[in-house]
PDB file of N, CA and C in Angstrom:
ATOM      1  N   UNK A   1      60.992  25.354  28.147  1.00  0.00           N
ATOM      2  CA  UNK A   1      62.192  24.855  27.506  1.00  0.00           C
ATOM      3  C   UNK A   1      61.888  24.360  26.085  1.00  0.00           C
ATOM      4  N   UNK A   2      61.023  23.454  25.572  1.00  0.00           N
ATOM      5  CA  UNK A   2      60.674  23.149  24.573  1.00  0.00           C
ATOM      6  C   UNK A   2      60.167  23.954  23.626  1.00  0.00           C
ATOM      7  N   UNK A   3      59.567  25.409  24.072  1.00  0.00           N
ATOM      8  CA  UNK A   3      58.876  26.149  23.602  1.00  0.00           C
ATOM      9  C   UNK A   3      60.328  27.000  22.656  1.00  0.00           C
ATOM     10  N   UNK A   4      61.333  27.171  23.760  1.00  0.00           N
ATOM     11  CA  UNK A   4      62.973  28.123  22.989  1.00  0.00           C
ATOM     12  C   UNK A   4      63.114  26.875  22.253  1.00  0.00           C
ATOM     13  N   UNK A   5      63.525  25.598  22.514  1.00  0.00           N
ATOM     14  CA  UNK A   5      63.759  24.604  21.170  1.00  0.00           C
ATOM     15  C   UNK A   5      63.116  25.273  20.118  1.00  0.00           C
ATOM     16  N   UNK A   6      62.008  24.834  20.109  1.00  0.00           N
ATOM     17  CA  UNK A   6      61.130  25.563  18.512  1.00  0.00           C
ATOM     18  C   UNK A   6      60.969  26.405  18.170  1.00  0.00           C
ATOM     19  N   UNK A   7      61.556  27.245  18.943  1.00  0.00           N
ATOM     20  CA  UNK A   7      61.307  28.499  18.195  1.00  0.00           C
ATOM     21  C   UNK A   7      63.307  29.002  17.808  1.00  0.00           C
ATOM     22  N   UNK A   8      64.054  28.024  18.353  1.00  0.00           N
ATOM     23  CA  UNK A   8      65.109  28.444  17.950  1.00  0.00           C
ATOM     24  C   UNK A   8      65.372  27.303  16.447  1.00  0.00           C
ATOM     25  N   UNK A   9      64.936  26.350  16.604  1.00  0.00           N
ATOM     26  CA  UNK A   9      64.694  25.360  15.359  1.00  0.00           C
ATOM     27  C   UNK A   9      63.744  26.314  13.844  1.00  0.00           C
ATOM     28  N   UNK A  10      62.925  26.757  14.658  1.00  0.00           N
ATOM     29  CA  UNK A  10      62.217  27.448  13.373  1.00  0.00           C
ATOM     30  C   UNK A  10      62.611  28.474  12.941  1.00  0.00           C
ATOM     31  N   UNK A  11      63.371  29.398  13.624  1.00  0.00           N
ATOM     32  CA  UNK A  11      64.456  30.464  13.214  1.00  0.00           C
ATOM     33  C   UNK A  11      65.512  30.059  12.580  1.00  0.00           C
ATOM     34  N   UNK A  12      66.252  28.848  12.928  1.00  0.00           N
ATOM     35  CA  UNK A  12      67.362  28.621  12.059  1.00  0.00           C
ATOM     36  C   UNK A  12      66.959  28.026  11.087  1.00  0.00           C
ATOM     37  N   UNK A  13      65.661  27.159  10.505  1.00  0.00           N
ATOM     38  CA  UNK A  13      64.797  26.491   9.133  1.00  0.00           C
ATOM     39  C   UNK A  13      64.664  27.793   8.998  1.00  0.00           C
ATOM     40  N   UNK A  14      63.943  28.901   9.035  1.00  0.00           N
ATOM     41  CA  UNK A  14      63.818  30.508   8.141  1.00  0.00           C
ATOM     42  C   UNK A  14      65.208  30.989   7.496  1.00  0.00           C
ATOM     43  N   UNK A  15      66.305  31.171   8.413  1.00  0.00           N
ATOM     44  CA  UNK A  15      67.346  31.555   7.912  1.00  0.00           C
ATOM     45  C   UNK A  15      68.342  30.657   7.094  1.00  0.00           C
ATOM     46  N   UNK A  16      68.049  29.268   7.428  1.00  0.00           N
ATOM     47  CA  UNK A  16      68.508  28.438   6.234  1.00  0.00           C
ATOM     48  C   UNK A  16      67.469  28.419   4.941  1.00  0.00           C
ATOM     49  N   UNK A  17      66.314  28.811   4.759  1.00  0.00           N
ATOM     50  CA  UNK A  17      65.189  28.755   3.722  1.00  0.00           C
ATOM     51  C   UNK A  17      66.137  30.201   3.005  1.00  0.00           C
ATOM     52  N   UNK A  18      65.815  31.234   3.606  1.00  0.00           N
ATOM     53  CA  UNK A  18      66.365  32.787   2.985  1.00  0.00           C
ATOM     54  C   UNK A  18      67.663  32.531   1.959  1.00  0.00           C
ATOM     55  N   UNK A  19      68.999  31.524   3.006  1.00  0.00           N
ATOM     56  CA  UNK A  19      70.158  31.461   2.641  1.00  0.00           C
ATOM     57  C   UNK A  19      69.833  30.724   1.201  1.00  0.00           C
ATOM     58  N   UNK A  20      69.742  29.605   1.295  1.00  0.00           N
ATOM     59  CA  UNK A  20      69.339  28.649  -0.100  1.00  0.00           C
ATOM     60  C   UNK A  20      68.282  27.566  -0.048  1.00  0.00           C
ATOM     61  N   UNK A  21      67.237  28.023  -0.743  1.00  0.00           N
ATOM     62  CA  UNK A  21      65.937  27.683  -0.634  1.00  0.00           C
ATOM     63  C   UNK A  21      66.302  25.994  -0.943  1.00  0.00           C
ATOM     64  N   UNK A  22      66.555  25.615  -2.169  1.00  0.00           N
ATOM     65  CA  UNK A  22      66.746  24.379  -2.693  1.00  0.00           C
ATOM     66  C   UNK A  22      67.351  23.456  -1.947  1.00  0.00           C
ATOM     67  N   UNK A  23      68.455  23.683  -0.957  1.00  0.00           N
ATOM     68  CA  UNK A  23      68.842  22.899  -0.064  1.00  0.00           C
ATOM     69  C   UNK A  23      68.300  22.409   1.140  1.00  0.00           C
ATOM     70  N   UNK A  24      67.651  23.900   1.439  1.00  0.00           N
ATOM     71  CA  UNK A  24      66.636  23.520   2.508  1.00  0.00           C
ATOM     72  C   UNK A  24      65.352  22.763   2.038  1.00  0.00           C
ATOM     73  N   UNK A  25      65.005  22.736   0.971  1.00  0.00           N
ATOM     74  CA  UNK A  25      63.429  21.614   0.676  1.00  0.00           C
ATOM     75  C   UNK A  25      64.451  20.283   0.333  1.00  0.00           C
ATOM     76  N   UNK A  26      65.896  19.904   0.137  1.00  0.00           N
ATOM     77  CA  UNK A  26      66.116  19.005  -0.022  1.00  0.00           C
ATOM     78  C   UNK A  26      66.394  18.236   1.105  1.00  0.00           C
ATOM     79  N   UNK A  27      67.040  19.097   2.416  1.00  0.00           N
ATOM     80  CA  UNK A  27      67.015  18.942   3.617  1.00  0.00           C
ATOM     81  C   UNK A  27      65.435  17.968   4.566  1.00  0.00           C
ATOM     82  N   UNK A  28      64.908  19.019   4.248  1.00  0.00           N
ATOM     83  CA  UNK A  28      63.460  18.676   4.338  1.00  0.00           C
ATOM     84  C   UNK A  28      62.272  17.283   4.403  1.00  0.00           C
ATOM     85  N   UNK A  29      63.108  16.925   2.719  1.00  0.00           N
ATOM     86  CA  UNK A  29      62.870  15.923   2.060  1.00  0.00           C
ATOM     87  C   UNK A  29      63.647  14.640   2.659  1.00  0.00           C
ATOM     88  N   UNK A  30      64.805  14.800   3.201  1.00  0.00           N
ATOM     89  CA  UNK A  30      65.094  13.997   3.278  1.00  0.00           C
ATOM     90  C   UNK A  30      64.699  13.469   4.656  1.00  0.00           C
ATOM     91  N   UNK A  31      64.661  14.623   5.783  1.00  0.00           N
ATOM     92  CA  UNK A  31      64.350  14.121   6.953  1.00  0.00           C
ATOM     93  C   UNK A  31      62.307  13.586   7.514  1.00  0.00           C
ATOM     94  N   UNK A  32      62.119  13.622   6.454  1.00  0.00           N
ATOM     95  CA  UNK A  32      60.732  13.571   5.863  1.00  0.00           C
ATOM     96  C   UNK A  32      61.203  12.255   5.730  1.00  0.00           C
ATOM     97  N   UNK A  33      61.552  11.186   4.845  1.00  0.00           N
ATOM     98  CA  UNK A  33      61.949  10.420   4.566  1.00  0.00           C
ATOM     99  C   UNK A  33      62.971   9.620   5.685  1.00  0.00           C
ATOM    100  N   UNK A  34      63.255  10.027   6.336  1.00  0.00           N
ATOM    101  CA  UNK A  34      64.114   9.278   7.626  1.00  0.00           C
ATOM    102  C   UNK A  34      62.858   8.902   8.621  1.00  0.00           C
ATOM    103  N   UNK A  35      62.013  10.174   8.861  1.00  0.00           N
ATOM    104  CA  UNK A  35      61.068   9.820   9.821  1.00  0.00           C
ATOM    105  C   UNK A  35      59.881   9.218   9.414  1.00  0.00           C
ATOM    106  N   UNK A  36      59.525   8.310   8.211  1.00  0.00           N
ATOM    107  CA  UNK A  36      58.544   7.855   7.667  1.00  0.00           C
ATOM    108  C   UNK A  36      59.325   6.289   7.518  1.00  0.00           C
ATOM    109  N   UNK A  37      60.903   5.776   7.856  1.00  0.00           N
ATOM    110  CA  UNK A  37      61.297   4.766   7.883  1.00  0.00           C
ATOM    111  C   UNK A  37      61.112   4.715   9.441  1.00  0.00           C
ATOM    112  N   UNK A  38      61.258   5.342   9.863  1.00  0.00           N
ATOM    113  CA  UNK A  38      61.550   5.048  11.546  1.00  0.00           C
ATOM    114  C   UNK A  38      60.316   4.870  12.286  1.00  0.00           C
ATOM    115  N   UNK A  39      58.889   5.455  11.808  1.00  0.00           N
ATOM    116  CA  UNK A  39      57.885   5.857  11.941  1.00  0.00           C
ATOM    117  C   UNK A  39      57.311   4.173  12.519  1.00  0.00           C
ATOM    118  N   UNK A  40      57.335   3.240  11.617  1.00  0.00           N
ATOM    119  CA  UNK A  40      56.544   1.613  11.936  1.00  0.00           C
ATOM    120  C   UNK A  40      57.159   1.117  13.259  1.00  0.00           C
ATOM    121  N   UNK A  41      58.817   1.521  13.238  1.00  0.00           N
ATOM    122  CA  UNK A  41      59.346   0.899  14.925  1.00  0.00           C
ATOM    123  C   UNK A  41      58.556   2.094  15.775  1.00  0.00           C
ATOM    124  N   UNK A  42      58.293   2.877  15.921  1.00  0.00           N
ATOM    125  CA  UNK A  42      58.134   4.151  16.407  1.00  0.00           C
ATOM    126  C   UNK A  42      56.301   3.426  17.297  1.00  0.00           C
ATOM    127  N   UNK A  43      56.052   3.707  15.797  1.00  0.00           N
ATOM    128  CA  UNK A  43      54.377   3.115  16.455  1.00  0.00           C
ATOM    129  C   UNK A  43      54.197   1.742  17.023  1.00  0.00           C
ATOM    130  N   UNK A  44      55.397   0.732  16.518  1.00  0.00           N
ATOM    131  CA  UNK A  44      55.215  -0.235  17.518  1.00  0.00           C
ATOM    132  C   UNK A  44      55.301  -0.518  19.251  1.00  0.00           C
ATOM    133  N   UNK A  45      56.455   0.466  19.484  1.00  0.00           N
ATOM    134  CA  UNK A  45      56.601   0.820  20.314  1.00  0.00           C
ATOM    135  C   UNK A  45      55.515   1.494  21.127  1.00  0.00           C
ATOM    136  N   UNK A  46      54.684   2.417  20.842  1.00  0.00           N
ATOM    137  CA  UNK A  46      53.998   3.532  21.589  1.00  0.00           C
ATOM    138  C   UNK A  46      52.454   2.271  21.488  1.00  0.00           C
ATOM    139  N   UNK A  47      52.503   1.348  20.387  1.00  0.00           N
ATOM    140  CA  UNK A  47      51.054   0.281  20.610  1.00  0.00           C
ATOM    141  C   UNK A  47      51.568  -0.643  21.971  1.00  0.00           C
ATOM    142  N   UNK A  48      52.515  -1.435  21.788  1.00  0.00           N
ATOM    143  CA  UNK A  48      53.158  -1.906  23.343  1.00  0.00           C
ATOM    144  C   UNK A  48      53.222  -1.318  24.215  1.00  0.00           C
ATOM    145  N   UNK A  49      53.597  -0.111  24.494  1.00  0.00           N
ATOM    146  CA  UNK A  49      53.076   0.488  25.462  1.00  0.00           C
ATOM    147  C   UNK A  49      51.637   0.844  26.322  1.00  0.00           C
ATOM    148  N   UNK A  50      50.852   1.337  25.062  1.00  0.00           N
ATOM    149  CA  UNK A  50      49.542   0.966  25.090  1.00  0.00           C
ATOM    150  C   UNK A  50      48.630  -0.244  25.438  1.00  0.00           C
ATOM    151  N   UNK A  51      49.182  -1.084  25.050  1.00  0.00           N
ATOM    152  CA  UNK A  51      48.623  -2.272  25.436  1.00  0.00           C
ATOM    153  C   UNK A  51      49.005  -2.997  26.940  1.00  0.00           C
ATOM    154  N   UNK A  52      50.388  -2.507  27.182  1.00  0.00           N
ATOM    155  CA  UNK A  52      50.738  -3.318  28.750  1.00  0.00           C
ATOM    156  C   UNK A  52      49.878  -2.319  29.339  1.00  0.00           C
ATOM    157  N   UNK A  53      49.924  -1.146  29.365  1.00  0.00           N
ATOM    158  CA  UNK A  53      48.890  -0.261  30.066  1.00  0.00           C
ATOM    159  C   UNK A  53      47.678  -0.482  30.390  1.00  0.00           C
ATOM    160  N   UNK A  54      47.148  -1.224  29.138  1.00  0.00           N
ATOM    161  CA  UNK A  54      45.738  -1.413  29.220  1.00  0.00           C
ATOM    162  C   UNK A  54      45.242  -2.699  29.951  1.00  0.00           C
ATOM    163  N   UNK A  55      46.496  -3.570  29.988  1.00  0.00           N
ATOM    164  CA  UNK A  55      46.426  -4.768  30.730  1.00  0.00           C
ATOM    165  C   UNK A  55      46.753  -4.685  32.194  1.00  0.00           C
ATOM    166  N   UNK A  56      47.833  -4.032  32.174  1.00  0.00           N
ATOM    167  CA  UNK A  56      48.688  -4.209  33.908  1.00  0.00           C
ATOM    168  C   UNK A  56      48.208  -2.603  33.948  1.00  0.00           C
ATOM    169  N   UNK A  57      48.339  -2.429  35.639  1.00  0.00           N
ATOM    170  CA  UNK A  57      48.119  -1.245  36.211  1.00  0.00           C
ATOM    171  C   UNK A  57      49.748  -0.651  36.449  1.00  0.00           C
ATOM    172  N   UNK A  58      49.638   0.663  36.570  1.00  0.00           N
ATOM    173  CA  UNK A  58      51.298   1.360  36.781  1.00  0.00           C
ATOM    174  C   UNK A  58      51.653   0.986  37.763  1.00  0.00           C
ATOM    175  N   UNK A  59      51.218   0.712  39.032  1.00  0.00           N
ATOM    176  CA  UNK A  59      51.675  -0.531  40.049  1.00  0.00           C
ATOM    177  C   UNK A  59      52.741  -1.359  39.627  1.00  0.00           C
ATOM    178  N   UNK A  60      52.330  -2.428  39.097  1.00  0.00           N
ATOM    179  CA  UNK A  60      52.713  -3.901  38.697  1.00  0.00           C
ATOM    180  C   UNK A  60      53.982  -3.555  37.540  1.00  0.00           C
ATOM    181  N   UNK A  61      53.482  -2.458  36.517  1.00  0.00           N
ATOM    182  CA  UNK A  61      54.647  -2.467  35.967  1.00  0.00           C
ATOM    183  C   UNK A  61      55.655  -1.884  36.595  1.00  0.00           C
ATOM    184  N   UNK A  62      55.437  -0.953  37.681  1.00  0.00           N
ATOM    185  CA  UNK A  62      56.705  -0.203  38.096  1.00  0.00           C
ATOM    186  C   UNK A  62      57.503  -1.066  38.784  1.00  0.00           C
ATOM    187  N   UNK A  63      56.907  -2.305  39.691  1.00  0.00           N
ATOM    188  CA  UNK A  63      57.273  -3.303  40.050  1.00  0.00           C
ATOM    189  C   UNK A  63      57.809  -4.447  39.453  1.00  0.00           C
ATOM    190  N   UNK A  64      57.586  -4.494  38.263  1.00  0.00           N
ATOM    191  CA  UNK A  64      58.535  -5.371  37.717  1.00  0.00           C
ATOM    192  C   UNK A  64      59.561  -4.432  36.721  1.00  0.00           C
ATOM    193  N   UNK A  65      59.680  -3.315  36.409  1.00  0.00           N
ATOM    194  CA  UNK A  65      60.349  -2.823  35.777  1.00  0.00           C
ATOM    195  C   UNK A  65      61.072  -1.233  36.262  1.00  0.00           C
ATOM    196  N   UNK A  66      60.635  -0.770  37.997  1.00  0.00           N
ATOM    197  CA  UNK A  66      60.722   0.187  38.165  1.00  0.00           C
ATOM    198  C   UNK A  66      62.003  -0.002  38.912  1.00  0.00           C
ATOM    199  N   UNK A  67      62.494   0.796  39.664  1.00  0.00           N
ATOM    200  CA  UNK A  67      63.507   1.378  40.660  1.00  0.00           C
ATOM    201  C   UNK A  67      63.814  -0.139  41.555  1.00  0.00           C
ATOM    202  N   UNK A  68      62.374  -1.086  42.000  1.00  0.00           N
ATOM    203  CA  UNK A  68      63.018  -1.623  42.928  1.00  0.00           C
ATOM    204  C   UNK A  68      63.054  -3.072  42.525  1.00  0.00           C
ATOM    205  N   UNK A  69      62.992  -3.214  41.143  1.00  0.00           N
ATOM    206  CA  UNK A  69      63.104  -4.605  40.303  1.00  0.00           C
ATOM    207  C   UNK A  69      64.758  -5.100  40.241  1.00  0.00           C
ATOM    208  N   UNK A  70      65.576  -4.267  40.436  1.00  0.00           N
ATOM    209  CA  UNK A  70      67.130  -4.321  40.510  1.00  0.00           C
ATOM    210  C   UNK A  70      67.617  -4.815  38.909  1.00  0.00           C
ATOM    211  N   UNK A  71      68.544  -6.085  38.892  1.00  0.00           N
ATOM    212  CA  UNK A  71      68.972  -5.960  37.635  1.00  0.00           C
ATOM    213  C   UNK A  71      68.083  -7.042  36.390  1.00  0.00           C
ATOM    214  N   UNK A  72      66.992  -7.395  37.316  1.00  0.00           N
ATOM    215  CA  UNK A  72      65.704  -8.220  36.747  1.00  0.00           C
ATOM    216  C   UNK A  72      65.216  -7.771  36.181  1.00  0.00           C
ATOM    217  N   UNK A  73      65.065  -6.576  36.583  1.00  0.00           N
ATOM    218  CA  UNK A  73      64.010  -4.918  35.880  1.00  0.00           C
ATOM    219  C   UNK A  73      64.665  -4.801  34.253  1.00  0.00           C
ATOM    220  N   UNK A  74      66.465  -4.421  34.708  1.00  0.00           N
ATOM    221  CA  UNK A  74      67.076  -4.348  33.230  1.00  0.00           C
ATOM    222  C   UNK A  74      66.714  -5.220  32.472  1.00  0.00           C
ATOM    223  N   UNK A  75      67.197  -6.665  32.925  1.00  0.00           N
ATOM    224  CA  UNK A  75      67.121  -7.871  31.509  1.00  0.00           C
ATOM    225  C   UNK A  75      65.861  -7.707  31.147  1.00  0.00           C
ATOM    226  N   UNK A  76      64.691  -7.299  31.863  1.00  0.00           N
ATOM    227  CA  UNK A  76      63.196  -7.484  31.210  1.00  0.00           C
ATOM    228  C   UNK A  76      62.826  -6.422  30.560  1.00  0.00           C
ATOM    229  N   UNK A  77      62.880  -5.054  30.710  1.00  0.00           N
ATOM    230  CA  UNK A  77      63.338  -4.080  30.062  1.00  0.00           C
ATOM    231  C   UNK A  77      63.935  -3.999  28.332  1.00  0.00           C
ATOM    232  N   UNK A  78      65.516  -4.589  29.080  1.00  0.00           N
ATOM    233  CA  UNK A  78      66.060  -4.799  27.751  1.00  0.00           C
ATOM    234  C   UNK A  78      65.319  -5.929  26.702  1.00  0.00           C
ATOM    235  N   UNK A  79      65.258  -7.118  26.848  1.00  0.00           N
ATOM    236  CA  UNK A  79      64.482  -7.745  26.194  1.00  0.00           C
ATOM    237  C   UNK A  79      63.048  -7.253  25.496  1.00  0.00           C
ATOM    238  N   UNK A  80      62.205  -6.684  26.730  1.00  0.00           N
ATOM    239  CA  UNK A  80      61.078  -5.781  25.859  1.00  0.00           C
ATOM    240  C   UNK A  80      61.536  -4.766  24.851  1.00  0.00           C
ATOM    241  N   UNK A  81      62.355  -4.239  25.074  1.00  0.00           N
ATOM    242  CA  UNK A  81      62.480  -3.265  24.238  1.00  0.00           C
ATOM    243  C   UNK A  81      63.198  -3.671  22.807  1.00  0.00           C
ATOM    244  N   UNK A  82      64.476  -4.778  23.272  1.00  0.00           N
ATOM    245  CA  UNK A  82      64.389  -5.587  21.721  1.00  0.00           C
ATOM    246  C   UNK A  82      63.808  -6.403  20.705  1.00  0.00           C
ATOM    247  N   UNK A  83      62.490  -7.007  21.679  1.00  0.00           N
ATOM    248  CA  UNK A  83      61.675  -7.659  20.761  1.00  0.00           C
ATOM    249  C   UNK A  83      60.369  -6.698  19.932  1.00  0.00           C
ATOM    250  N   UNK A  84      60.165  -5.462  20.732  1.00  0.00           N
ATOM    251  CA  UNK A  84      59.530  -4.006  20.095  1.00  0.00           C
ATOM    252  C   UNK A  84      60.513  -3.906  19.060  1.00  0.00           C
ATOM    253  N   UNK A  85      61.367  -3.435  18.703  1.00  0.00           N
ATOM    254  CA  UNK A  85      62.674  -3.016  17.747  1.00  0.00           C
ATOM    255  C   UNK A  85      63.036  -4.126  16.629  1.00  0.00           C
ATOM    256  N   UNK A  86      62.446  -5.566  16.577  1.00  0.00           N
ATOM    257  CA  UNK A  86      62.932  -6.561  15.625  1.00  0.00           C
ATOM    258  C   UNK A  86      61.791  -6.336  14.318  1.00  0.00           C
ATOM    259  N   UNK A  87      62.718  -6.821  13.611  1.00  0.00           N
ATOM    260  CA  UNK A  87      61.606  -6.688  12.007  1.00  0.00           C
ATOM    261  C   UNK A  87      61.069  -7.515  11.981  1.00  0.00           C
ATOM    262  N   UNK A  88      59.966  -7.125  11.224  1.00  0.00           N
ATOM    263  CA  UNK A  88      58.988  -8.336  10.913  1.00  0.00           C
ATOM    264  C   UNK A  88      59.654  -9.523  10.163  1.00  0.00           C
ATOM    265  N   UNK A  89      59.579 -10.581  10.241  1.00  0.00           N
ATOM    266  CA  UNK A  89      59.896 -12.091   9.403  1.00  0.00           C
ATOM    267  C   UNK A  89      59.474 -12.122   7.767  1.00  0.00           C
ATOM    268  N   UNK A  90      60.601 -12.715   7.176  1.00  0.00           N
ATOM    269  CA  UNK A  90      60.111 -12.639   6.152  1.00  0.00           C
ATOM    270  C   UNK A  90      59.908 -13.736   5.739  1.00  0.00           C
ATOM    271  N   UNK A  91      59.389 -13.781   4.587  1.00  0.00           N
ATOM    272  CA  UNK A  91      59.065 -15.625   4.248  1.00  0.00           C
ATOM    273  C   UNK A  91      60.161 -16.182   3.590  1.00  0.00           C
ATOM    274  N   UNK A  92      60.371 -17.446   4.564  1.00  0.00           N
ATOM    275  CA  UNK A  92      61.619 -18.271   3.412  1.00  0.00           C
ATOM    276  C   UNK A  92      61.773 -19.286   2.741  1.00  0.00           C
ATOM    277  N   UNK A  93      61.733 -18.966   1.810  1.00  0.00           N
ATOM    278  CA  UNK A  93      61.322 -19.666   0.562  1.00  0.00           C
ATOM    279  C   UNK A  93      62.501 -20.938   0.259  1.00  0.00           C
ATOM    280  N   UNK A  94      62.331 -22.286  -0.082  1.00  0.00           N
ATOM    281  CA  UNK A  94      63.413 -23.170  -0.397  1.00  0.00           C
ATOM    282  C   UNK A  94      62.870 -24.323  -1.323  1.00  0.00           C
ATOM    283  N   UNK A  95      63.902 -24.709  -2.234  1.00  0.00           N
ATOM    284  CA  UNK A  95      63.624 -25.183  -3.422  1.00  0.00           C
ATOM    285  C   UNK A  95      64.669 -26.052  -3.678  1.00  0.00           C
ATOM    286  N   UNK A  96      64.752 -27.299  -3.574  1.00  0.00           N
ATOM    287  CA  UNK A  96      65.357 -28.503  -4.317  1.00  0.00           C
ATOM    288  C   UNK A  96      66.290 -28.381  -5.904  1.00  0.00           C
ATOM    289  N   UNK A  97      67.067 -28.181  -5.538  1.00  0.00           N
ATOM    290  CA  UNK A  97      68.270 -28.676  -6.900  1.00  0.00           C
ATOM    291  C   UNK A  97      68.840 -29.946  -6.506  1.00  0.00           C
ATOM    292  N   UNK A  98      70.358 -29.892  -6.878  1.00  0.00           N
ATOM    293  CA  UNK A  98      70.745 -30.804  -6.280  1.00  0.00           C
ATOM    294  C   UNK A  98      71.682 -31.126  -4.626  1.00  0.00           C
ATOM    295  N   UNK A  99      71.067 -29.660  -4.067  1.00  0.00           N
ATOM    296  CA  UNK A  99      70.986 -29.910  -2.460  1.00  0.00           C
ATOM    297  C   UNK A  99      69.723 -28.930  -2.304  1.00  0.00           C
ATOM    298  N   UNK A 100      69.488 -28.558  -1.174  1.00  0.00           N
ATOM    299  CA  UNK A 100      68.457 -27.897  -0.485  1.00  0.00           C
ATOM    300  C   UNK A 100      68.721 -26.692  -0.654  1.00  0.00           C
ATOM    301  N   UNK A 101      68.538 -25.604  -1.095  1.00  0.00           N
ATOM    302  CA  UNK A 101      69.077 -24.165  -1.267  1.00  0.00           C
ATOM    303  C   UNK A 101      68.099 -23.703  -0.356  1.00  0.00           C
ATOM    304  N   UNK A 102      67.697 -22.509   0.609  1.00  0.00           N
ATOM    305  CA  UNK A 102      67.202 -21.630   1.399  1.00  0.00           C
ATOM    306  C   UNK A 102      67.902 -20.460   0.390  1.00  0.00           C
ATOM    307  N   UNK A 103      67.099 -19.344   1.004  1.00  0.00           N
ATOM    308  CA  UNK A 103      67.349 -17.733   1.056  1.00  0.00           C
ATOM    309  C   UNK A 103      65.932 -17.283   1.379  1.00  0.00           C
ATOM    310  N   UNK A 104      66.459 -15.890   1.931  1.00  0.00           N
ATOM    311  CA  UNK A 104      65.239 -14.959   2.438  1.00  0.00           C
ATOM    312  C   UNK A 104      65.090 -14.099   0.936  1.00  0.00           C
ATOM    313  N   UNK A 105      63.732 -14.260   0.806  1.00  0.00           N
ATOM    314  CA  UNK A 105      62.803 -13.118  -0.199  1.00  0.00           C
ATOM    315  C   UNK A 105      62.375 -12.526   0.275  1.00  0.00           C
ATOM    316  N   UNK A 106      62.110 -11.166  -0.255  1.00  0.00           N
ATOM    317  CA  UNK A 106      61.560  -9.624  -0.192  1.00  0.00           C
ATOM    318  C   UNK A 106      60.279 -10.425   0.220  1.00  0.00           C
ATOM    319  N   UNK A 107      59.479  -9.401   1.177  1.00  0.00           N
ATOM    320  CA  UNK A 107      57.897  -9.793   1.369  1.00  0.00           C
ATOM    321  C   UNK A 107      57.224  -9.178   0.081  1.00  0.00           C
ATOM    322  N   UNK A 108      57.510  -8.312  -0.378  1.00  0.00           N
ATOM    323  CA  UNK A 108      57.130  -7.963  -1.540  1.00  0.00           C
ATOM    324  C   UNK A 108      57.712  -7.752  -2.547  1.00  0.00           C
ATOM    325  N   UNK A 109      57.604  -8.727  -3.479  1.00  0.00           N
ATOM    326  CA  UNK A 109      58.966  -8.901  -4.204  1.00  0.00           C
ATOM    327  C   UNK A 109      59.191  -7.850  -4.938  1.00  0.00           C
ATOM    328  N   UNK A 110      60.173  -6.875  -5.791  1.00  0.00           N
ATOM    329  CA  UNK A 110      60.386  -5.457  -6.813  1.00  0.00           C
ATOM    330  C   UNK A 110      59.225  -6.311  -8.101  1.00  0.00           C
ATOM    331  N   UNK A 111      58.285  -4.907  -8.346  1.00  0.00           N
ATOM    332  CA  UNK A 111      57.967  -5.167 -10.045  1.00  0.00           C
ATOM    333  C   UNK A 111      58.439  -4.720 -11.004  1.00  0.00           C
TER     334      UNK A 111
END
C-alpha cells in the first residue's frame, strides 16, 4: 500500500514538474519549510517516546495507557501528548516605570 502511495505521489511531482517547473520548486520550497517548522514538535515527540520505552517495559505502558486503562488511559494520554506539543518558555522580562510592566521577549531577540 505505501509502496502505490509513492509511486503515485512521485508520478503526480513528475507531471506537475513537466507542467510548470517554477511552481513546482516553489511548491517544494514551501513544504520543505512547513516540515522543518513542524520537525522540533515532531522529534520531541519520537525522544518521549524513546525515553518511556527505555524506562517502562510495553507491559506497564499498555497498562496504563492501553485498551484496559478505560477513561484514565485517555486523560493520561491526552495530557502526555499535550505537554510533548507545548513550546518551549520564554523569558519574561519586567521593568519598573511607574507600575510594573511584564511582556514576553523573543528568546532570541531580531538583529
Amino acid at each position: 500500500m505505501n509502496l502505490a502511495l509513492y509511486g503515485v505521489t512521485l508520478f503526480l511531482l513528475t507531471l506537475s514538474y513537466f507542467k510548470d517547473k517554477n511552481k513546482t520548486k516553489k511548491s517544494l520550497k514551501k513544504a520543505l519549510k512547513s516540515f522543518e517548522n513542524i520537525l522540533p514538535q515532531f522529534l520531541g515527540v519520537i525522544v518521549l517516546v524513546g525515553v518511556l520505552l527505555a524506562v517502562f517495559n510495553p507491559e506497564t505502558i499498555s497498562k496504563v495507557i492501553g485498551n484496559q486503562s478505560g477513561w484514565i488511559g485517555v486523560l493520561v494520554s491526552g495530557i502526555i501528548g499535550s505537554v510533548t506539543l507545548i513550546p518551549f518558555p520564554q523569558p519574561l522580562y519586567c521593568w519598573k516605570t511607574e507600575q510594573a510592566i511584564c511582556r514576553l521577549q523573543p528568546l532570541y531577540p531580531p538583529s
